[in-house]
N, C-alpha and C. Protein backbone atom coordinates (compact mmCIF):
# COMPACT_ATOMS: atom_id res chain seq x y z
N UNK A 1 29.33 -182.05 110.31
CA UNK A 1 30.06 -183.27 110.11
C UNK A 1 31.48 -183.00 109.62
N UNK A 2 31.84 -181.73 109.23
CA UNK A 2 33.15 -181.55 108.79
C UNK A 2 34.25 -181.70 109.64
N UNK A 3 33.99 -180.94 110.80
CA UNK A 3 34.54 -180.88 111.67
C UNK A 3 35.28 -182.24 112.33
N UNK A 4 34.10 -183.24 112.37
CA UNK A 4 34.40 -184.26 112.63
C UNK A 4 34.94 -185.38 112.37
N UNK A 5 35.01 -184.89 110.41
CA UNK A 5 35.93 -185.60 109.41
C UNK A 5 37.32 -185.03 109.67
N UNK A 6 37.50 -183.78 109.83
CA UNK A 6 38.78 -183.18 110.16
C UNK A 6 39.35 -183.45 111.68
N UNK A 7 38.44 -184.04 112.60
CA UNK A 7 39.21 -184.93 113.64
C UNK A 7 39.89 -186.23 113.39
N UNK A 8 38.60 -186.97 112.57
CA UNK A 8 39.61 -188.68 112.07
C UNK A 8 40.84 -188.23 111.22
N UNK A 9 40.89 -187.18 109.94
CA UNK A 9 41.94 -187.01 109.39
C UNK A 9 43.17 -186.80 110.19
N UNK A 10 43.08 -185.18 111.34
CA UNK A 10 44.15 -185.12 112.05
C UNK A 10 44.63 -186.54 112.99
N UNK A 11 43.52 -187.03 113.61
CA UNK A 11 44.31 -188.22 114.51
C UNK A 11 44.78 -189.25 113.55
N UNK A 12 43.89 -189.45 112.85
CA UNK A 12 45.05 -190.66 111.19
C UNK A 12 46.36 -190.76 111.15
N UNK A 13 46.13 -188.87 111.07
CA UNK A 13 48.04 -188.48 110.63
C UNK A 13 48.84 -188.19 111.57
N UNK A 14 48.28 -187.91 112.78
CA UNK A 14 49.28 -188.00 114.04
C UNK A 14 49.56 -189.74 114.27
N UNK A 15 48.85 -190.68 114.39
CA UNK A 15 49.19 -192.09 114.60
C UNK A 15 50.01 -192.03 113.38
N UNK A 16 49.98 -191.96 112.45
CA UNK A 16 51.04 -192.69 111.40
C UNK A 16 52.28 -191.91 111.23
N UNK A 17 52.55 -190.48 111.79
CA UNK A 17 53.87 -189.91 112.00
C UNK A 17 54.26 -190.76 113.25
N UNK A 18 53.46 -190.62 114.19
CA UNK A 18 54.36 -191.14 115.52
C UNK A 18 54.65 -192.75 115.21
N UNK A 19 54.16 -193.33 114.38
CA UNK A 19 54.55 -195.11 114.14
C UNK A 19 55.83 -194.74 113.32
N UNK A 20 56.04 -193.51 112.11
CA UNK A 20 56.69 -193.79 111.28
C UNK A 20 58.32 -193.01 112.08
N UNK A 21 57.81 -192.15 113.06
CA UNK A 21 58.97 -191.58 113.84
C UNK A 21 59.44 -192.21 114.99
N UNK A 22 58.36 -192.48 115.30
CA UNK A 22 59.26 -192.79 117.04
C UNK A 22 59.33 -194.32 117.30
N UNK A 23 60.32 -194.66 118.24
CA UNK A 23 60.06 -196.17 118.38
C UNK A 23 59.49 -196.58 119.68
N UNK A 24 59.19 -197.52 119.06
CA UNK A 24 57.94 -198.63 119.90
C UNK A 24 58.23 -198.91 121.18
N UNK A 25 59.43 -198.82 121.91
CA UNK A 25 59.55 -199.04 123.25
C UNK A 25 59.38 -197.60 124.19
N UNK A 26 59.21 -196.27 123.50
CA UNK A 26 58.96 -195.20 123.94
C UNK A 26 57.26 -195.16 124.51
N UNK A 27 57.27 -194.96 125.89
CA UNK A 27 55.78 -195.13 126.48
C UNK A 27 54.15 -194.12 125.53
N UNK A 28 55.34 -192.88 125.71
CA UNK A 28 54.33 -192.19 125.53
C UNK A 28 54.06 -192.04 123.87
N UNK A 29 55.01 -192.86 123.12
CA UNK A 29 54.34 -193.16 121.71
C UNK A 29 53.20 -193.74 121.64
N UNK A 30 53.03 -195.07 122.61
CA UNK A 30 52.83 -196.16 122.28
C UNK A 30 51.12 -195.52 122.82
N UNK A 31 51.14 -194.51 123.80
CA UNK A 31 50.04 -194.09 124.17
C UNK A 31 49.53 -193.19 123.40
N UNK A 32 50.26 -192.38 122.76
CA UNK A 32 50.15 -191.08 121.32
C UNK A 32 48.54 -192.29 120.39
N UNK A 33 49.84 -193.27 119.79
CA UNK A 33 49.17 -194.23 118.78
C UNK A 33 47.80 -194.65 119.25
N UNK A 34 47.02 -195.00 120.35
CA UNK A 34 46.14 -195.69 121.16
C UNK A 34 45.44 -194.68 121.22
N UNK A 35 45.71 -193.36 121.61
CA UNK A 35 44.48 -191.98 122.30
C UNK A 35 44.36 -191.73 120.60
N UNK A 36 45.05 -191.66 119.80
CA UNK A 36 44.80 -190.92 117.99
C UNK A 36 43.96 -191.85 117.38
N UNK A 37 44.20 -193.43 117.47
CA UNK A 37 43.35 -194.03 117.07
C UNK A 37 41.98 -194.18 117.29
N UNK A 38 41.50 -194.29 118.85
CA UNK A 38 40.27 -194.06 119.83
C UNK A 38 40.33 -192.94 118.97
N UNK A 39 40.20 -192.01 119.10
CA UNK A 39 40.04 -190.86 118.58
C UNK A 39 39.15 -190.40 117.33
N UNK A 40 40.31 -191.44 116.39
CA UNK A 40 39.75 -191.29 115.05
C UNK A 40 38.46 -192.07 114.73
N UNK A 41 38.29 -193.53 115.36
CA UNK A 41 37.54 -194.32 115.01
C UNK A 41 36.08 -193.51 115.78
N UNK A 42 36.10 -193.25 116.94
CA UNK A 42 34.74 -192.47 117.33
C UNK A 42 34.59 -191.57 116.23
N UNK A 43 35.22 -190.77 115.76
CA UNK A 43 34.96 -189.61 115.05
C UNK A 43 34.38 -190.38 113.90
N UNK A 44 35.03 -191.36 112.77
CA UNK A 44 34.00 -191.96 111.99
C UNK A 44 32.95 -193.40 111.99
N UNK A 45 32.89 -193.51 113.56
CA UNK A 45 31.32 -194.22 114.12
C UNK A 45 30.48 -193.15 114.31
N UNK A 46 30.89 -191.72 114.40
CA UNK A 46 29.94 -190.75 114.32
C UNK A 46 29.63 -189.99 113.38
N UNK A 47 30.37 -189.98 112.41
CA UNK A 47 29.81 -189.16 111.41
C UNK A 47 29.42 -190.36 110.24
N UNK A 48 29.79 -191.97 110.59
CA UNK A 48 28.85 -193.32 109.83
C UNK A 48 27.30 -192.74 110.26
N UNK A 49 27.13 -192.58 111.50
CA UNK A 49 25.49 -192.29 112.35
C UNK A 49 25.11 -191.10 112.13
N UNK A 50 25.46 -190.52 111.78
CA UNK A 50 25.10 -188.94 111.07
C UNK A 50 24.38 -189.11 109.93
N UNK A 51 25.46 -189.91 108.96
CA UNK A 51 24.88 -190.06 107.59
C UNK A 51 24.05 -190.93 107.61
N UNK A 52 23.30 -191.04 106.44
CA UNK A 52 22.21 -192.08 106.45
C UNK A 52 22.62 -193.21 105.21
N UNK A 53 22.19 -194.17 104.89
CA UNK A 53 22.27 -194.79 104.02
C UNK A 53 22.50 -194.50 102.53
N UNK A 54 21.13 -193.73 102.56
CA UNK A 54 21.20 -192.51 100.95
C UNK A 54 22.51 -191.49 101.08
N UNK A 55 23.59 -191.35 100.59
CA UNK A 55 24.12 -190.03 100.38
C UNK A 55 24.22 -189.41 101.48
N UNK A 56 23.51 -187.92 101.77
CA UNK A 56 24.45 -187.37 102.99
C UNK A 56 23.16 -187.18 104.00
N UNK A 57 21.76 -187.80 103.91
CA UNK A 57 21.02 -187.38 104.55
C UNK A 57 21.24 -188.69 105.58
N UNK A 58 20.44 -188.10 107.09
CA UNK A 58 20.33 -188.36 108.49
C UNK A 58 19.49 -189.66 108.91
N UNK A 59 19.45 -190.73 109.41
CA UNK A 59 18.48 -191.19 109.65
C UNK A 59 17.19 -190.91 110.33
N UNK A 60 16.27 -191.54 109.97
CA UNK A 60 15.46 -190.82 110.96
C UNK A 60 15.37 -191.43 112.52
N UNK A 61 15.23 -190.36 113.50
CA UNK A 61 15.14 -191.05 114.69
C UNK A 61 17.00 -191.01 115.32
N UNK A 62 17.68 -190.86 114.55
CA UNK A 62 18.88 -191.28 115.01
C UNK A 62 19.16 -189.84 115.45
N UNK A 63 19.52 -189.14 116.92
CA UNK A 63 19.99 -187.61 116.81
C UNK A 63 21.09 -187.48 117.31
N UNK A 64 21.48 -186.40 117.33
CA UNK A 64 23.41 -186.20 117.25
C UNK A 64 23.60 -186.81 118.79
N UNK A 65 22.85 -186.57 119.85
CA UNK A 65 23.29 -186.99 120.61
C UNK A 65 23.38 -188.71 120.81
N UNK A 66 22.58 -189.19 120.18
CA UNK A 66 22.94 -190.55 119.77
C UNK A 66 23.84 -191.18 119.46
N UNK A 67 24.10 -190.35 118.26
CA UNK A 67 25.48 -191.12 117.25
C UNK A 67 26.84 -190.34 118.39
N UNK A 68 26.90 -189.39 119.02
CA UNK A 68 27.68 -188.61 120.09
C UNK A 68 28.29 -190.19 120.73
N UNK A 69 26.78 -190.42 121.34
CA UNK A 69 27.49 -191.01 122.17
C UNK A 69 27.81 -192.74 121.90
N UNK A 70 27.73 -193.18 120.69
CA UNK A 70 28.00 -194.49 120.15
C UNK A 70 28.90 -194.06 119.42
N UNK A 71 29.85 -192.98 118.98
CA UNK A 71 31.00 -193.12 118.07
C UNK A 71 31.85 -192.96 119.67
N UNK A 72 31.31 -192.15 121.13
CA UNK A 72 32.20 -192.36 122.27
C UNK A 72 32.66 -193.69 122.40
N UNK A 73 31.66 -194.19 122.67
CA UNK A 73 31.39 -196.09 123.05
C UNK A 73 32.44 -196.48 121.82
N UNK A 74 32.14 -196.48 120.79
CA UNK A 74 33.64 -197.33 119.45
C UNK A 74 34.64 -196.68 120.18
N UNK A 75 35.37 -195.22 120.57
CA UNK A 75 36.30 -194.85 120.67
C UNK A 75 37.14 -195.49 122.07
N UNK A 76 35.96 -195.73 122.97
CA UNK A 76 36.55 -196.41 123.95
C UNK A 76 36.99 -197.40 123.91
N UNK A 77 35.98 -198.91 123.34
CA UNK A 77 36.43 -199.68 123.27
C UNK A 77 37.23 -200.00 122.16
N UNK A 78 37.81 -199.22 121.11
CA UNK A 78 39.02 -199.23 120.56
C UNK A 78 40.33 -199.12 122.01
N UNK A 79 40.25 -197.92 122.64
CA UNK A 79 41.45 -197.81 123.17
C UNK A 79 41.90 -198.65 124.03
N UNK A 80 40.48 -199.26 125.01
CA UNK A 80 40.55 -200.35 125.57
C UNK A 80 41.02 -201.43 124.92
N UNK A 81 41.03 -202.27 123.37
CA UNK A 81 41.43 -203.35 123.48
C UNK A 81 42.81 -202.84 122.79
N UNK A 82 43.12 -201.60 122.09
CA UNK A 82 44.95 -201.62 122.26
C UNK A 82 45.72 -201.37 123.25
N UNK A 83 44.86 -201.13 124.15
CA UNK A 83 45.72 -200.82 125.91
C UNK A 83 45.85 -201.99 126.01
N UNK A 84 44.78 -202.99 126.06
CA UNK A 84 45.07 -204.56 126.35
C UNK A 84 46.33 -204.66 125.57
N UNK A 85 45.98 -204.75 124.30
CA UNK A 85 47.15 -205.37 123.85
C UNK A 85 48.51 -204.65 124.28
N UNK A 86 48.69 -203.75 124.23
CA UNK A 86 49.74 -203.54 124.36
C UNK A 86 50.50 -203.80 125.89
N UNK A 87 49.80 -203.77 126.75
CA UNK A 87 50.43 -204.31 127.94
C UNK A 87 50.13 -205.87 128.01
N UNK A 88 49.77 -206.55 126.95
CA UNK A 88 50.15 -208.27 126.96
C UNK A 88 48.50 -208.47 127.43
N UNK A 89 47.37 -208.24 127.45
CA UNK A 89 46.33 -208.54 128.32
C UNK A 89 45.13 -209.08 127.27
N UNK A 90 45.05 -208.65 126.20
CA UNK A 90 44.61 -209.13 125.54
C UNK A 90 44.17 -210.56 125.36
N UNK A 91 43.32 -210.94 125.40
CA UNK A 91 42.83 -212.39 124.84
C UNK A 91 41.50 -212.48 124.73
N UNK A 92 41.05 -213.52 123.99
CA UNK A 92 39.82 -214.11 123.57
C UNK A 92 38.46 -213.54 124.64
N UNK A 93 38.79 -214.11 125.57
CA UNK A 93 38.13 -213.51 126.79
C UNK A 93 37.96 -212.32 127.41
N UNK A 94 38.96 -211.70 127.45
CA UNK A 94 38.93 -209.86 127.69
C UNK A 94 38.52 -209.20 126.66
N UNK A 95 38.97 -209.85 125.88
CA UNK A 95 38.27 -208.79 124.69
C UNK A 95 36.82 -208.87 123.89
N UNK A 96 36.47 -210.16 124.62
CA UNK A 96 34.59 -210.43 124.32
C UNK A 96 34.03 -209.76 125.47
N UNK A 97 34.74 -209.71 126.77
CA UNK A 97 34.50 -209.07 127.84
C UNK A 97 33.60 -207.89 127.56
N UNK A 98 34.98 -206.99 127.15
CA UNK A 98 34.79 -205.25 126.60
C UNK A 98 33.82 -205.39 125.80
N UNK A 99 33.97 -205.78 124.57
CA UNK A 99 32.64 -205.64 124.04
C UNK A 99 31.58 -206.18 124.15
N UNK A 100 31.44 -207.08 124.45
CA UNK A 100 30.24 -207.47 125.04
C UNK A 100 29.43 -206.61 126.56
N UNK A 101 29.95 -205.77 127.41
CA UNK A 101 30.15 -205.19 128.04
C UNK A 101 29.28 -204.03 127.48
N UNK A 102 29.80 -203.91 126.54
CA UNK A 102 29.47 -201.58 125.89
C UNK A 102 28.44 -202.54 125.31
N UNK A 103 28.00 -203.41 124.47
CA UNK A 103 26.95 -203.57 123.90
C UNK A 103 25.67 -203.83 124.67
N UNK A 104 25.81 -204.32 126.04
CA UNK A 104 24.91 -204.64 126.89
C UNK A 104 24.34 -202.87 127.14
N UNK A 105 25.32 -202.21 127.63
CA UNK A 105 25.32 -201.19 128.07
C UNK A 105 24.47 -200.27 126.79
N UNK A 106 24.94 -200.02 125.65
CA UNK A 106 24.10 -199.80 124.38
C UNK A 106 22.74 -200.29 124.19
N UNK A 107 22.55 -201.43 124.86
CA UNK A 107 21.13 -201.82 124.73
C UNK A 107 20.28 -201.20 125.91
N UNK A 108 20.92 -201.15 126.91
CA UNK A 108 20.25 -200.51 128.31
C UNK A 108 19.80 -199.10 127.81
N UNK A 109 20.74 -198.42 127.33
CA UNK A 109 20.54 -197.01 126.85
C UNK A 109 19.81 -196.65 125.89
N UNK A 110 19.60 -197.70 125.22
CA UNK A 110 18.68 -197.64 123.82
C UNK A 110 17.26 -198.14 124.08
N UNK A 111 17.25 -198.84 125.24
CA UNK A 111 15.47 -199.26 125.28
C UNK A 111 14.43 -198.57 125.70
N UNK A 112 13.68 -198.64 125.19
CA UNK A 112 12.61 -197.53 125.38
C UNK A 112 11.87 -197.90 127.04
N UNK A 113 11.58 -196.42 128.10
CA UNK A 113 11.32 -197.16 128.83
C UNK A 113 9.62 -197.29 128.68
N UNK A 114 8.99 -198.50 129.50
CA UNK A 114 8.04 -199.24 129.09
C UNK A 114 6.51 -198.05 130.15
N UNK A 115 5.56 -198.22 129.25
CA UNK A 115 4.68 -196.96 130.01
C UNK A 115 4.27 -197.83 131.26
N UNK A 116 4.09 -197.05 132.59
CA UNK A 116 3.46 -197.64 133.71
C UNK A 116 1.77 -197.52 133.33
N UNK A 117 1.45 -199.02 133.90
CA UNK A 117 -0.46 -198.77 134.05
C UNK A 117 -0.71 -198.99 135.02
């Protein structure tokens, strides 16, 4: 899990140099800020699913490839709704879209499949 705390830290501090350096009409800032954030937020939706409730132990049932791939899913749809926003696309509707979207998709992936008789 260290490792993965030392990803949200580095992307933290790359988004908040490039907000505090560069300006906002520069493309590839504006994309810097969006890929660091995605970034960071998967990294702590995955190491939230790592830990368990108590202190530093695991849930049960929950395994890395699990929380893998639901801190992916936060990281996406982070970048997805600041891409929206930032090219003006954003609204009420697109953005229940997206998530509503990965959560359907989260449930597909999460259901157990049912035994044949």
């Amino acid at each position: 899990m260290r490792p993965l705390s030392l990803v949200a830290l580095v992307s933290i501090a790359v988004a908040v140099v490039v907000v505090l350096t560069r300006d906002p009409e520069e493309a590839w800032a504006v994309g810097a800020v969006i890929l660091a954030s995605a970034v960071a937020a998967g990294a702590i939706a995955t190491v939230l699913q790592l830990r368990g409730p108590r202190g530093g132990r695991r849930r049960a049932g929950t395994g890395t490839s699990v929380a893998a791939r639901r801190g992916l899913e936060i990281g996406v749809i982070v970048a997805l709704l600041l891409w929206l926003r930032a090219v003006d696309g954003l609204s009420i509707l697109t953005g229940t879209f997206v998530v509503v979207s990965f959560a359907v998709a989260e449930a597909i992936l999460s259901a157990r499949p049912q035994a044949s008789r």
